[in-house]
PDB file of N, CA and C in Angstrom:
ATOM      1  N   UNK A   1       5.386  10.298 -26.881  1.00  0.00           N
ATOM      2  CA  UNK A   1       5.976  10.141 -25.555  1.00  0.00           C
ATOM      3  C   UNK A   1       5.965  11.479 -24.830  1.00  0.00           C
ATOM      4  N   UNK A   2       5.612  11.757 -23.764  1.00  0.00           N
ATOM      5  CA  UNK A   2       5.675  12.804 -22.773  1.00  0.00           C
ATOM      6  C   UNK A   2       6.533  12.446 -21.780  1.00  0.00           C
ATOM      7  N   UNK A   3       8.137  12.488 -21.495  1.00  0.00           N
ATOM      8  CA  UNK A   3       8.611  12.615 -20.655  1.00  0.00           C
ATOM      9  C   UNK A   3       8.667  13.359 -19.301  1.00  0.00           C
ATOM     10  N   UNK A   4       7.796  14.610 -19.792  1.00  0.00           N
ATOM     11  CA  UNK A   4       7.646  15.159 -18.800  1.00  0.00           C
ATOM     12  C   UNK A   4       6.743  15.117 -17.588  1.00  0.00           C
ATOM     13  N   UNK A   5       5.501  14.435 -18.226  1.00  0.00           N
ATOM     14  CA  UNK A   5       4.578  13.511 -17.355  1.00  0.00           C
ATOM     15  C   UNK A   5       5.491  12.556 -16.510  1.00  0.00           C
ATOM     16  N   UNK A   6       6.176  11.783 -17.199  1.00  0.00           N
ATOM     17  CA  UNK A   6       6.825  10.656 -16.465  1.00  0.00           C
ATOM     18  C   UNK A   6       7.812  11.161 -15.486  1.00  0.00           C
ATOM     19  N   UNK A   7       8.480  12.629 -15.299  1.00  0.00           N
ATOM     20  CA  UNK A   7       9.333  13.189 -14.344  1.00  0.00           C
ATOM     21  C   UNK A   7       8.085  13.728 -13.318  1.00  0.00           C
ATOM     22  N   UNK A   8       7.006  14.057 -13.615  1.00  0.00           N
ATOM     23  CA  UNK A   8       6.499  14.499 -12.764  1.00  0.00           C
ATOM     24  C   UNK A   8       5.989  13.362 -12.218  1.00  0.00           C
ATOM     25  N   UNK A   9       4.848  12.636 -12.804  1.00  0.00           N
ATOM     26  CA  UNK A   9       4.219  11.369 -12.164  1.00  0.00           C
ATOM     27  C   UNK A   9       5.364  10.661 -11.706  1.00  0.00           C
ATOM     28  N   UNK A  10       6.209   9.895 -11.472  1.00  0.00           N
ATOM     29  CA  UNK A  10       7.269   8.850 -11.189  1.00  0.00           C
ATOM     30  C   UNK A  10       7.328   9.091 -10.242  1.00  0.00           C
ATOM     31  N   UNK A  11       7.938   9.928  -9.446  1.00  0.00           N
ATOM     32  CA  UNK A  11       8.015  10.821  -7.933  1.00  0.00           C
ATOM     33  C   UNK A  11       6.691  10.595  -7.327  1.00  0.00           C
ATOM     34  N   UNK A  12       5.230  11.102  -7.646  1.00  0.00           N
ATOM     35  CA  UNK A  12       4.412  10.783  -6.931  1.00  0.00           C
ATOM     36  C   UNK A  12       3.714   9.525  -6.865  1.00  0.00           C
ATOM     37  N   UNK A  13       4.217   8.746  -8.045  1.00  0.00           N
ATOM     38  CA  UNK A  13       3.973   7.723  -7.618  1.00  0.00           C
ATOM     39  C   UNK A  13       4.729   6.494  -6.589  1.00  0.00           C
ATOM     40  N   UNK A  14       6.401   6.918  -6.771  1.00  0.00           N
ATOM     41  CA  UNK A  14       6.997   6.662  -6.008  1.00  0.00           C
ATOM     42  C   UNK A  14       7.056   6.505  -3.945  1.00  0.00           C
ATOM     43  N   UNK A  15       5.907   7.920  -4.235  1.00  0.00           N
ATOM     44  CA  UNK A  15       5.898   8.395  -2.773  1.00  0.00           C
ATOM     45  C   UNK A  15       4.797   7.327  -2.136  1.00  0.00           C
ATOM     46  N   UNK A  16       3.693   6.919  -2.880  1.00  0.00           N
ATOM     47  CA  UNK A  16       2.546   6.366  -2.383  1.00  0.00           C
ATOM     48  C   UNK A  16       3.612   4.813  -2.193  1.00  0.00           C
ATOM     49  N   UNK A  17       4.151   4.295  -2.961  1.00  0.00           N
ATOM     50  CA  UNK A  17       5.211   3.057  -3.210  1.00  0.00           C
ATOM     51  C   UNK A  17       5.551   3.447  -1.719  1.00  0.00           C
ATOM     52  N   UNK A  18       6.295   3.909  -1.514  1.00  0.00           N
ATOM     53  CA  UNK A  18       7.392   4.119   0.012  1.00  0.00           C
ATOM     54  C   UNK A  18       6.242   4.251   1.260  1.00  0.00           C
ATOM     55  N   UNK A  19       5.488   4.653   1.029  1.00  0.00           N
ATOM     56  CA  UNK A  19       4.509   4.835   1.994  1.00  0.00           C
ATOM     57  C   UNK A  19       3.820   3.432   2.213  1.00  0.00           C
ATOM     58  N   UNK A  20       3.641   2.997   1.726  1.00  0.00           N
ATOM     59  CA  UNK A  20       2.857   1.388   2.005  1.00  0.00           C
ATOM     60  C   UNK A  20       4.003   0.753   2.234  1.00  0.00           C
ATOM     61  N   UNK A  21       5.402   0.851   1.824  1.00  0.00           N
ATOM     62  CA  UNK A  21       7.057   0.410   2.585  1.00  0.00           C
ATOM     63  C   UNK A  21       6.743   0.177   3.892  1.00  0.00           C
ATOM     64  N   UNK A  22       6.703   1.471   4.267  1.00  0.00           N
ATOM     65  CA  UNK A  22       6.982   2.567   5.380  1.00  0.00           C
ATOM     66  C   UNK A  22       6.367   1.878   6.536  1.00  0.00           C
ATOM     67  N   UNK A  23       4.793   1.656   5.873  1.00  0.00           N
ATOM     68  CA  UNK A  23       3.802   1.141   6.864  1.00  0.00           C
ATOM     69  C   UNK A  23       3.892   0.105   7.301  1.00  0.00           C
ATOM     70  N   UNK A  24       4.226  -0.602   5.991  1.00  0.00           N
ATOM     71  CA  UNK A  24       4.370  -2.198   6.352  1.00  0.00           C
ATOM     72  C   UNK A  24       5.331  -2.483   7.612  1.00  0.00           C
ATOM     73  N   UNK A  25       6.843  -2.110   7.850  1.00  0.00           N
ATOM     74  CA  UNK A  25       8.102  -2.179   8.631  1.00  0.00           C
ATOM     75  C   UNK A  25       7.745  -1.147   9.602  1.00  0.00           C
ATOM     76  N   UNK A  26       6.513  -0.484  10.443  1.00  0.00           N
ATOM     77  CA  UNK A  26       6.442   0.024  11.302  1.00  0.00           C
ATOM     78  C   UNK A  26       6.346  -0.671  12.529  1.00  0.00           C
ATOM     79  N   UNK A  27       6.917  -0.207  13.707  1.00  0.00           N
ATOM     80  CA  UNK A  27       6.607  -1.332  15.098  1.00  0.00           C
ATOM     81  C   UNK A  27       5.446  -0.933  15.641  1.00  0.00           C
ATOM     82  N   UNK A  28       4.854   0.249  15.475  1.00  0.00           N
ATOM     83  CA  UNK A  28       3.560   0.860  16.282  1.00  0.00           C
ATOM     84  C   UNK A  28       2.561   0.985  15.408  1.00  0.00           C
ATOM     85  N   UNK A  29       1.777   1.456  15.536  1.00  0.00           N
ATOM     86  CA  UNK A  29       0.508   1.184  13.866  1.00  0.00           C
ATOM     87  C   UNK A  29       0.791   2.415  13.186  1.00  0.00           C
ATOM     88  N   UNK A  30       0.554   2.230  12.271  1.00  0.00           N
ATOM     89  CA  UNK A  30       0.493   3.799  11.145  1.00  0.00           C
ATOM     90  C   UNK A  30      -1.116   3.791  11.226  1.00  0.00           C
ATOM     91  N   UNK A  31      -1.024   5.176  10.759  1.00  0.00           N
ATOM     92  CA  UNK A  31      -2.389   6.241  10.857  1.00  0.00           C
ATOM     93  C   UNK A  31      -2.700   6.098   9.149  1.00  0.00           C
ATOM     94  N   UNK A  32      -3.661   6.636   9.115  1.00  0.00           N
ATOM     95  CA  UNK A  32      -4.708   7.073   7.661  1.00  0.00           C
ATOM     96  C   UNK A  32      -4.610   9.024   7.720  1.00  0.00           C
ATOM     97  N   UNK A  33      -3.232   9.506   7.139  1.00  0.00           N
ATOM     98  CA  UNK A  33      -3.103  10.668   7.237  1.00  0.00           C
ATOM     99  C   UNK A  33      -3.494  11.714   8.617  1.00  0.00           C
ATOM    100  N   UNK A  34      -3.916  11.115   9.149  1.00  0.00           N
ATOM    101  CA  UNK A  34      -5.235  11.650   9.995  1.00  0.00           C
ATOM    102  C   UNK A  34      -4.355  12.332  12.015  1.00  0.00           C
ATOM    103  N   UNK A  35      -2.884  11.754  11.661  1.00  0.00           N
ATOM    104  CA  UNK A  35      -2.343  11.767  12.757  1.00  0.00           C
ATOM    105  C   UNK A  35      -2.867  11.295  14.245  1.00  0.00           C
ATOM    106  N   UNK A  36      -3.759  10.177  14.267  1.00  0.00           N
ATOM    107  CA  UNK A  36      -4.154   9.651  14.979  1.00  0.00           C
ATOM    108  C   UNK A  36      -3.300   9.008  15.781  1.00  0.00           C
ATOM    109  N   UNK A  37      -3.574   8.785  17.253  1.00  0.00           N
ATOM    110  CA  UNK A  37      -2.644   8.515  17.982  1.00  0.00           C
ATOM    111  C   UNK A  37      -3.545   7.314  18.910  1.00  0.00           C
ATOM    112  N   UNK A  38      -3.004   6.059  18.850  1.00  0.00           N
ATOM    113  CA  UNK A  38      -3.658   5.158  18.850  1.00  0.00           C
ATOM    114  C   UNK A  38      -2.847   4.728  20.211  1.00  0.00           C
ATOM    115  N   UNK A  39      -3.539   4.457  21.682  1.00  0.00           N
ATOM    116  CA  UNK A  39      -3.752   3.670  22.661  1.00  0.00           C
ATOM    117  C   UNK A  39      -2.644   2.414  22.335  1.00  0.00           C
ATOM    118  N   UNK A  40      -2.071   1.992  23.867  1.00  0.00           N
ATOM    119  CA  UNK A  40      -1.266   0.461  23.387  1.00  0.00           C
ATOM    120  C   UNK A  40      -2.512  -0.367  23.806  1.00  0.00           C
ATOM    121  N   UNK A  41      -2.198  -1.651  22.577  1.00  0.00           N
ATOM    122  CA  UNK A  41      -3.343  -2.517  22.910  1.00  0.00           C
ATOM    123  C   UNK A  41      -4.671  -1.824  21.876  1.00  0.00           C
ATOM    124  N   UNK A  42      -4.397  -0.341  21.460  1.00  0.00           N
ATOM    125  CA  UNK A  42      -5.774  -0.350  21.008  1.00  0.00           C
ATOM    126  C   UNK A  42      -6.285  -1.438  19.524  1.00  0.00           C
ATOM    127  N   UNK A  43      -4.893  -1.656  19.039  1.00  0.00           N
ATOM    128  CA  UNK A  43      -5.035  -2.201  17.459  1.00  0.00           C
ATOM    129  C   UNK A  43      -4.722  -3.613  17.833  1.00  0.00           C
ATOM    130  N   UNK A  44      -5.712  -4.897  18.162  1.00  0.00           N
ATOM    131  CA  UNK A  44      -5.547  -6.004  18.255  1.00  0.00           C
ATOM    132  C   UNK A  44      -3.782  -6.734  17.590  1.00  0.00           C
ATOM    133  N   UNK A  45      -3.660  -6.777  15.870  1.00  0.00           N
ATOM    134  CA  UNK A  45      -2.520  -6.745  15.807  1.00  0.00           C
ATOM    135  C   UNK A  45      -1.257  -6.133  14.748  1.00  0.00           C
ATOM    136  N   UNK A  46      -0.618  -5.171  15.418  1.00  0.00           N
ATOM    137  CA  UNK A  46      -0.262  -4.357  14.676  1.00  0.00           C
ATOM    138  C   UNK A  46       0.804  -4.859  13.545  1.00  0.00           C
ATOM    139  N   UNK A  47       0.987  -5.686  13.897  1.00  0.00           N
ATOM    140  CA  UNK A  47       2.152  -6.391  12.743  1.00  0.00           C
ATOM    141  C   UNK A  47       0.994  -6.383  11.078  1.00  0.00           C
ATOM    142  N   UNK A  48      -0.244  -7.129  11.476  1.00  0.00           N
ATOM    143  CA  UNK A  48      -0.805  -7.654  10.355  1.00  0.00           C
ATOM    144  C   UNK A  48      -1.914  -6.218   9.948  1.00  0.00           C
ATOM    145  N   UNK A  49      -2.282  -5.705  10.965  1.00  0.00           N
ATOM    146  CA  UNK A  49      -2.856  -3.873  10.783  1.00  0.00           C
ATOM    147  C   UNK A  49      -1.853  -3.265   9.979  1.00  0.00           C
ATOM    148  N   UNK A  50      -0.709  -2.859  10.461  1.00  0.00           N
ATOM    149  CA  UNK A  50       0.447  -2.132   9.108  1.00  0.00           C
ATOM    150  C   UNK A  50       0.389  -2.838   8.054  1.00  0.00           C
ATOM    151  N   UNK A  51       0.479  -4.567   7.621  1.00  0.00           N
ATOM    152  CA  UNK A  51       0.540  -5.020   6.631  1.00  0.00           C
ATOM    153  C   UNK A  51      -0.380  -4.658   5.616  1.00  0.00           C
ATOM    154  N   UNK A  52      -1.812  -4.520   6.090  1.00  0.00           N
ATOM    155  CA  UNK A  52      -3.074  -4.368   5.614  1.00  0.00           C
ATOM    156  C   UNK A  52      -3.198  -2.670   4.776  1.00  0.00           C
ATOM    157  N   UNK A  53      -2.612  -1.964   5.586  1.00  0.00           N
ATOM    158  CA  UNK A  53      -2.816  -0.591   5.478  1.00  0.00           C
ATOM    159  C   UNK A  53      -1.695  -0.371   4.380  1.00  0.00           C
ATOM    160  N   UNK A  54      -0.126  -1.014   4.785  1.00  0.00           N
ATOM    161  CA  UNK A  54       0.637  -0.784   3.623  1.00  0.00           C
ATOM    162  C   UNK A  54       0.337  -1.499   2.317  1.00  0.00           C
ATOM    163  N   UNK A  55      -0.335  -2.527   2.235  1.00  0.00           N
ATOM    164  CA  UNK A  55      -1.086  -3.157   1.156  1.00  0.00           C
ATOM    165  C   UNK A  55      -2.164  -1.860   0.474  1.00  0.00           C
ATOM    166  N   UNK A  56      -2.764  -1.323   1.262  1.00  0.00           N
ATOM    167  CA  UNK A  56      -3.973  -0.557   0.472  1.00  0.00           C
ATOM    168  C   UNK A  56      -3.170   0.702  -0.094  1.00  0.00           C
ATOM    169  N   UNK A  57      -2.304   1.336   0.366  1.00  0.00           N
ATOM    170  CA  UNK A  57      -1.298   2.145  -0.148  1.00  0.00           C
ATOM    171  C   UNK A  57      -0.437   1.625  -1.316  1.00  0.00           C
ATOM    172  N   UNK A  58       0.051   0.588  -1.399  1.00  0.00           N
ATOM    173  CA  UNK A  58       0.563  -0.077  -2.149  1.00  0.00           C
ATOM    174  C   UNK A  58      -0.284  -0.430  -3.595  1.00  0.00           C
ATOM    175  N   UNK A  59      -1.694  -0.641  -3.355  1.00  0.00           N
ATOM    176  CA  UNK A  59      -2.583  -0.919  -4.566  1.00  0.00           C
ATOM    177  C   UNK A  59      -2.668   0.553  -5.115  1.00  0.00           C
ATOM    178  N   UNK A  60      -2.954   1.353  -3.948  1.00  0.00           N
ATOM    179  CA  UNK A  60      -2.874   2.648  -4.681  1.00  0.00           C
ATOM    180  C   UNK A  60      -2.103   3.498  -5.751  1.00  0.00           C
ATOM    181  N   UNK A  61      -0.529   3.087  -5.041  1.00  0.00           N
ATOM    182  CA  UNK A  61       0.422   3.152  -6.087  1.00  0.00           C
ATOM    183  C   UNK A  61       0.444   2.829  -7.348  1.00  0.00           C
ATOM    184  N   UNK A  62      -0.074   1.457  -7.652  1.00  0.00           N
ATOM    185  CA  UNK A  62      -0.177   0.737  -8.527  1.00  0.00           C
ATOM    186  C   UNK A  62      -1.047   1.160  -9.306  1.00  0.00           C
ATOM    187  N   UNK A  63      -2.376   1.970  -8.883  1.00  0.00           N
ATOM    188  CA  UNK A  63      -2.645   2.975  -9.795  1.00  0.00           C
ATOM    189  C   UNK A  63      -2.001   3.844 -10.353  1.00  0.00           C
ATOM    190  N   UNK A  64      -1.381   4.518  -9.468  1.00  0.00           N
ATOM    191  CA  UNK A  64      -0.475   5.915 -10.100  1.00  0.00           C
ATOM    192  C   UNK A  64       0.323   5.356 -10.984  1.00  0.00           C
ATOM    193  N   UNK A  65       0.990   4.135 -10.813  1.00  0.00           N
ATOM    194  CA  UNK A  65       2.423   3.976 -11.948  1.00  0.00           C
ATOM    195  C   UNK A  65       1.925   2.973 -12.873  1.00  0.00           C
ATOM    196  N   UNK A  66       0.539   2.844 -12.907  1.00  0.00           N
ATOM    197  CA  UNK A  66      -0.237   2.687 -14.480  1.00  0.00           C
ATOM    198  C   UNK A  66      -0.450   3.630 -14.631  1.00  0.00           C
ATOM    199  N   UNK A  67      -0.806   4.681 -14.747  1.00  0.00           N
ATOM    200  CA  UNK A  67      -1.100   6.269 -14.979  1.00  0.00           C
ATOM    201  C   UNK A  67       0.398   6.923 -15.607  1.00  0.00           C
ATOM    202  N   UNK A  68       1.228   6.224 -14.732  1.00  0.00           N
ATOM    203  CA  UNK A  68       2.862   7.324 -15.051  1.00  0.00           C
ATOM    204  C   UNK A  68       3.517   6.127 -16.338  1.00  0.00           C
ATOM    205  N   UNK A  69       3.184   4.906 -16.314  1.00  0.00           N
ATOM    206  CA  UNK A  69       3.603   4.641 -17.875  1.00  0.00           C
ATOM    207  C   UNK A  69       2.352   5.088 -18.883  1.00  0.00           C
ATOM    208  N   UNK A  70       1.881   4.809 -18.678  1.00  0.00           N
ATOM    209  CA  UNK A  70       0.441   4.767 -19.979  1.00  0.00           C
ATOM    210  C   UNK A  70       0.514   6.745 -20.494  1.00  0.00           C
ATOM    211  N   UNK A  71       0.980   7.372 -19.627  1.00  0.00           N
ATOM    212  CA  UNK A  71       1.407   8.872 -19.666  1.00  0.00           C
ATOM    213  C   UNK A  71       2.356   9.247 -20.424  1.00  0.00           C
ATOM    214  N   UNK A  72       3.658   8.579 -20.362  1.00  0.00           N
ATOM    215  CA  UNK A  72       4.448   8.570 -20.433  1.00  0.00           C
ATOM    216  C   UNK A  72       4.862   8.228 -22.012  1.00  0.00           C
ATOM    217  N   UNK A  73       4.294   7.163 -22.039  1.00  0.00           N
ATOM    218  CA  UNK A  73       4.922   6.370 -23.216  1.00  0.00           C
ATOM    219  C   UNK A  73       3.581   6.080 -24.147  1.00  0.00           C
ATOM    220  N   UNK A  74       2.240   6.710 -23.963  1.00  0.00           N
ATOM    221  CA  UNK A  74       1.099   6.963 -24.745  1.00  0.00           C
ATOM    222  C   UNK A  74       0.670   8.104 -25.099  1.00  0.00           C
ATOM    223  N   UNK A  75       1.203   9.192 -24.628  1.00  0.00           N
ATOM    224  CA  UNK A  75       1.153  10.465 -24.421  1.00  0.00           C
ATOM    225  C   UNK A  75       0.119  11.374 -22.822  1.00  0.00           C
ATOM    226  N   UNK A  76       0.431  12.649 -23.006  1.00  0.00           N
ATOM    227  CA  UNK A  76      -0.762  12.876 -21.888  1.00  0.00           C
ATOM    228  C   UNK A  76      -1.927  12.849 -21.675  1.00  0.00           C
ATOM    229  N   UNK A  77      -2.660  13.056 -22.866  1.00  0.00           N
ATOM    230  CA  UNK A  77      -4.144  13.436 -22.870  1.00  0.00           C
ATOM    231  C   UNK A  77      -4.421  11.826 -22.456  1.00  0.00           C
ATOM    232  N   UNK A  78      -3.890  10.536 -22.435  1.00  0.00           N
ATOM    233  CA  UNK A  78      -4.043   9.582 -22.220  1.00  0.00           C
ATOM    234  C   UNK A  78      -3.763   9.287 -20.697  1.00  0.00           C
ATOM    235  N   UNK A  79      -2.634   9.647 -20.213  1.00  0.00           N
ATOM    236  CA  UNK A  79      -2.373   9.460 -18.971  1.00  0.00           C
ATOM    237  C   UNK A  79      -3.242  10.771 -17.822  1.00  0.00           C
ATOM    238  N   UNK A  80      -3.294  11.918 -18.844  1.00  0.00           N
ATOM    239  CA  UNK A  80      -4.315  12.482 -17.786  1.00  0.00           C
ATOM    240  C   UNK A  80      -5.787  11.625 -17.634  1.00  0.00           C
ATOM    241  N   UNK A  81      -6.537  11.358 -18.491  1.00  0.00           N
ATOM    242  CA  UNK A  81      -7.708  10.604 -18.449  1.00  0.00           C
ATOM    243  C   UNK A  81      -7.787   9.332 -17.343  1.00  0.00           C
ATOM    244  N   UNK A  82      -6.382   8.520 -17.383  1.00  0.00           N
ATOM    245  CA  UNK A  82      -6.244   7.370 -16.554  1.00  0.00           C
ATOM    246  C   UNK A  82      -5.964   8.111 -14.899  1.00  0.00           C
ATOM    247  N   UNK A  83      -5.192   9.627 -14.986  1.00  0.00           N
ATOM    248  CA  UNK A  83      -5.094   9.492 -13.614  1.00  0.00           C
ATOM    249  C   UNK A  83      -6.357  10.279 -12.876  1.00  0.00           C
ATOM    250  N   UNK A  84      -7.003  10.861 -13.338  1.00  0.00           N
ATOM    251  CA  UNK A  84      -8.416  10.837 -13.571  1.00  0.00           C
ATOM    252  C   UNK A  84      -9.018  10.183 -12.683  1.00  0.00           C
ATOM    253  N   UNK A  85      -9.335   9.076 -13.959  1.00  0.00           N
ATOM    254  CA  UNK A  85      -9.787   7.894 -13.321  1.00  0.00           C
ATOM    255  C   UNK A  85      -9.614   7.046 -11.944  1.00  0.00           C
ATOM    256  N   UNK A  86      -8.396   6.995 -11.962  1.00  0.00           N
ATOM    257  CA  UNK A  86      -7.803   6.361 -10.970  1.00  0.00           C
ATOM    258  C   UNK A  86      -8.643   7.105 -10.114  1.00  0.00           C
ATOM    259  N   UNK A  87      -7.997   8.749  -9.671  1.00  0.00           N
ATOM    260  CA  UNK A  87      -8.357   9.030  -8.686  1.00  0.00           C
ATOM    261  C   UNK A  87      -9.982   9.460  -8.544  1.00  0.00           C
ATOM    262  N   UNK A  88     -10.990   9.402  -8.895  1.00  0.00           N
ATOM    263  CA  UNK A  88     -12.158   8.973  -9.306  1.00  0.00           C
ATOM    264  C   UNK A  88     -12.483   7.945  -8.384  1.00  0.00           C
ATOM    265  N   UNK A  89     -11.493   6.972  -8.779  1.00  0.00           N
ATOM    266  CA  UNK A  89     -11.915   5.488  -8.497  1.00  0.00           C
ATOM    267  C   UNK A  89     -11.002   5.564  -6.925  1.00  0.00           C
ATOM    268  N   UNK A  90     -10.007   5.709  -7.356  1.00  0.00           N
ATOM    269  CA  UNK A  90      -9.130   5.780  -5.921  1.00  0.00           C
ATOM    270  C   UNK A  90      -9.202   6.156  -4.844  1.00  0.00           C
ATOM    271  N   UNK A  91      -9.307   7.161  -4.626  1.00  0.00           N
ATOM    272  CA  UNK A  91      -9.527   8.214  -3.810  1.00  0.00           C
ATOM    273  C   UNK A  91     -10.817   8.279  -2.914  1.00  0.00           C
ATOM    274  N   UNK A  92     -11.953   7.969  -3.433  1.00  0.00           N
ATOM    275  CA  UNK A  92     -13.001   7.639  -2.444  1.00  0.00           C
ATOM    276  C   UNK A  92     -12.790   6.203  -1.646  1.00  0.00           C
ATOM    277  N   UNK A  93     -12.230   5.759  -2.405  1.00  0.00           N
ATOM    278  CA  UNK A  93     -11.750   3.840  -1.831  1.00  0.00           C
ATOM    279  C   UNK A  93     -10.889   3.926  -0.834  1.00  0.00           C
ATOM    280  N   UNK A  94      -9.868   4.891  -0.754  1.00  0.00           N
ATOM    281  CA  UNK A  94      -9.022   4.437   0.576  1.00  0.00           C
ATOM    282  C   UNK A  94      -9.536   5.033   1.548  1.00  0.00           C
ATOM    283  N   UNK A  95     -10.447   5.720   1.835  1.00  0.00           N
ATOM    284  CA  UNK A  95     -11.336   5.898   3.251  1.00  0.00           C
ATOM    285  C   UNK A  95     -11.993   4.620   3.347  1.00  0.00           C
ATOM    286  N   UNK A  96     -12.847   4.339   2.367  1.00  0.00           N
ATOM    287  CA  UNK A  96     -13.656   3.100   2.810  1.00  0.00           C
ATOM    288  C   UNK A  96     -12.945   1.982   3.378  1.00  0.00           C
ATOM    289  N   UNK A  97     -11.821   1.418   2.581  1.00  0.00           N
ATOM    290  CA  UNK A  97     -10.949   0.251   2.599  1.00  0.00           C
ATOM    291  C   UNK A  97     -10.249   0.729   4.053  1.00  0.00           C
ATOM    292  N   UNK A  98      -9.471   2.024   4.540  1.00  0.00           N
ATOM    293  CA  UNK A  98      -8.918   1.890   5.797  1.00  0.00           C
ATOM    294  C   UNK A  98     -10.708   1.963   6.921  1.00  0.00           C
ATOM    295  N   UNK A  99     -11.444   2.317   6.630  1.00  0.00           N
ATOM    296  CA  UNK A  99     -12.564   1.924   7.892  1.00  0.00           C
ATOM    297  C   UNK A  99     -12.636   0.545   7.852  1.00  0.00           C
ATOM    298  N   UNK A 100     -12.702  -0.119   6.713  1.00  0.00           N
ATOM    299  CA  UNK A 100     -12.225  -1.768   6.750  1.00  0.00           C
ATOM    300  C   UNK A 100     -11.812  -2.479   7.914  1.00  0.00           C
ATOM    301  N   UNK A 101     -10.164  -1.508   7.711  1.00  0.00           N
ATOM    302  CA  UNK A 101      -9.179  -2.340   8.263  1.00  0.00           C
ATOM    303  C   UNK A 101      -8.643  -2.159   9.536  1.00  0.00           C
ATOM    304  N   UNK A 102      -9.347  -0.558  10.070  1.00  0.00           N
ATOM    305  CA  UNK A 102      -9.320  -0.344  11.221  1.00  0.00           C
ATOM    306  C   UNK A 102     -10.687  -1.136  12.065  1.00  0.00           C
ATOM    307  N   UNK A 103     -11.580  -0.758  11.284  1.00  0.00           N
ATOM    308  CA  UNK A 103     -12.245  -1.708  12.155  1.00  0.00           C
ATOM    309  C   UNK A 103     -12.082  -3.512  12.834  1.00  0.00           C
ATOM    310  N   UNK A 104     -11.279  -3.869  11.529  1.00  0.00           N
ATOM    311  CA  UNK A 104     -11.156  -5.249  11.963  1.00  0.00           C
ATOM    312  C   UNK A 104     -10.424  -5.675  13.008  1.00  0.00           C
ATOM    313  N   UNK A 105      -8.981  -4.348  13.353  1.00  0.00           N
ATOM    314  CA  UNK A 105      -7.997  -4.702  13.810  1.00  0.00           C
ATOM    315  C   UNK A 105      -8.488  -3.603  15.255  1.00  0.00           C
ATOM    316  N   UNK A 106      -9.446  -3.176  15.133  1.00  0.00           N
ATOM    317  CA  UNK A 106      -9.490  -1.998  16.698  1.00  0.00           C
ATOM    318  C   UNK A 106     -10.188  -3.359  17.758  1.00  0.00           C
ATOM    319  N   UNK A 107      -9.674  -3.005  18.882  1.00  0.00           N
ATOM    320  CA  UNK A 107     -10.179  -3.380  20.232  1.00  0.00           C
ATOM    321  C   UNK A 107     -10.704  -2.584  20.894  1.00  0.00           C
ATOM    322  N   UNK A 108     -12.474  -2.250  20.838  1.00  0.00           N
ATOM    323  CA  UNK A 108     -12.798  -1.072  21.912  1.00  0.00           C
ATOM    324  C   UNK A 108     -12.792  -1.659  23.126  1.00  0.00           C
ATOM    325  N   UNK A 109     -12.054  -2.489  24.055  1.00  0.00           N
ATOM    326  CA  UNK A 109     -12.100  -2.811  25.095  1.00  0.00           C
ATOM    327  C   UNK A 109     -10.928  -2.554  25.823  1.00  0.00           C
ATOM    328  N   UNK A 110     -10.202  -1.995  24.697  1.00  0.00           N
ATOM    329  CA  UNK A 110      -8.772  -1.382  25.193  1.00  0.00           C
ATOM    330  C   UNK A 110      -9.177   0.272  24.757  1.00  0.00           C
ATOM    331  N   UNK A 111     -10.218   0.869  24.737  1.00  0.00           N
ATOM    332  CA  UNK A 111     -10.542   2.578  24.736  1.00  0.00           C
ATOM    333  C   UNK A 111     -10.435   3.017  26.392  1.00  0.00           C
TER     334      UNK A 111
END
């Protein structure tokens, strides 16, 4: 057991958790880190755009806190390899997945 993985990972995985929260219960659209400042009208509809975006944040998480048990309670050299992976796997995916979802939900007729 590495507890100490699990004090460190838990928190960051926590944060990606609150962040797809965050997004989801927003009234205006959330951004892709990027501080983008989005036009009214530019995001067809923002209720189901935040849903989408806090969903892909949310899967993300779900990487990290397989990473922060399997760390945790398998040791590190195990949970480093998985978070690794993850972010390997992760990390190039949420650019792709938010061009996804911005694209689906942008209106260039409101630019």
């Amino acid at each position: 057991m590495s507890i100490i993985y699990g004090i460190i990972m838990g928190p960051c995985s926590a944060v990606f958790t609150g962040l797809g929260i965050y997004v989801m219960r927003k009234k205006d659209p959330g951004n892709f880190w990027t501080g983008q400042e989005f036009k009214p009208g530019e995001i067809k509809d923002v209720k189901a755009y935040n849903k989408a975006l806090g969903k892909m944040w949310i899967a993300f998480s779900v990487l990290m806190w397989i990473d922060t048990f399997l760390g945790t309670f398998m040791g590190g050299k195990i949970g480093g390899i998985c978070l690794i992976a993850s972010f390997v796997v992760g990390i190039p995916m949420l650019p792709a997945v938010y061009n996804g979802i911005y694209k689906k939900y942008y209106d260039p007729t409101k630019v």
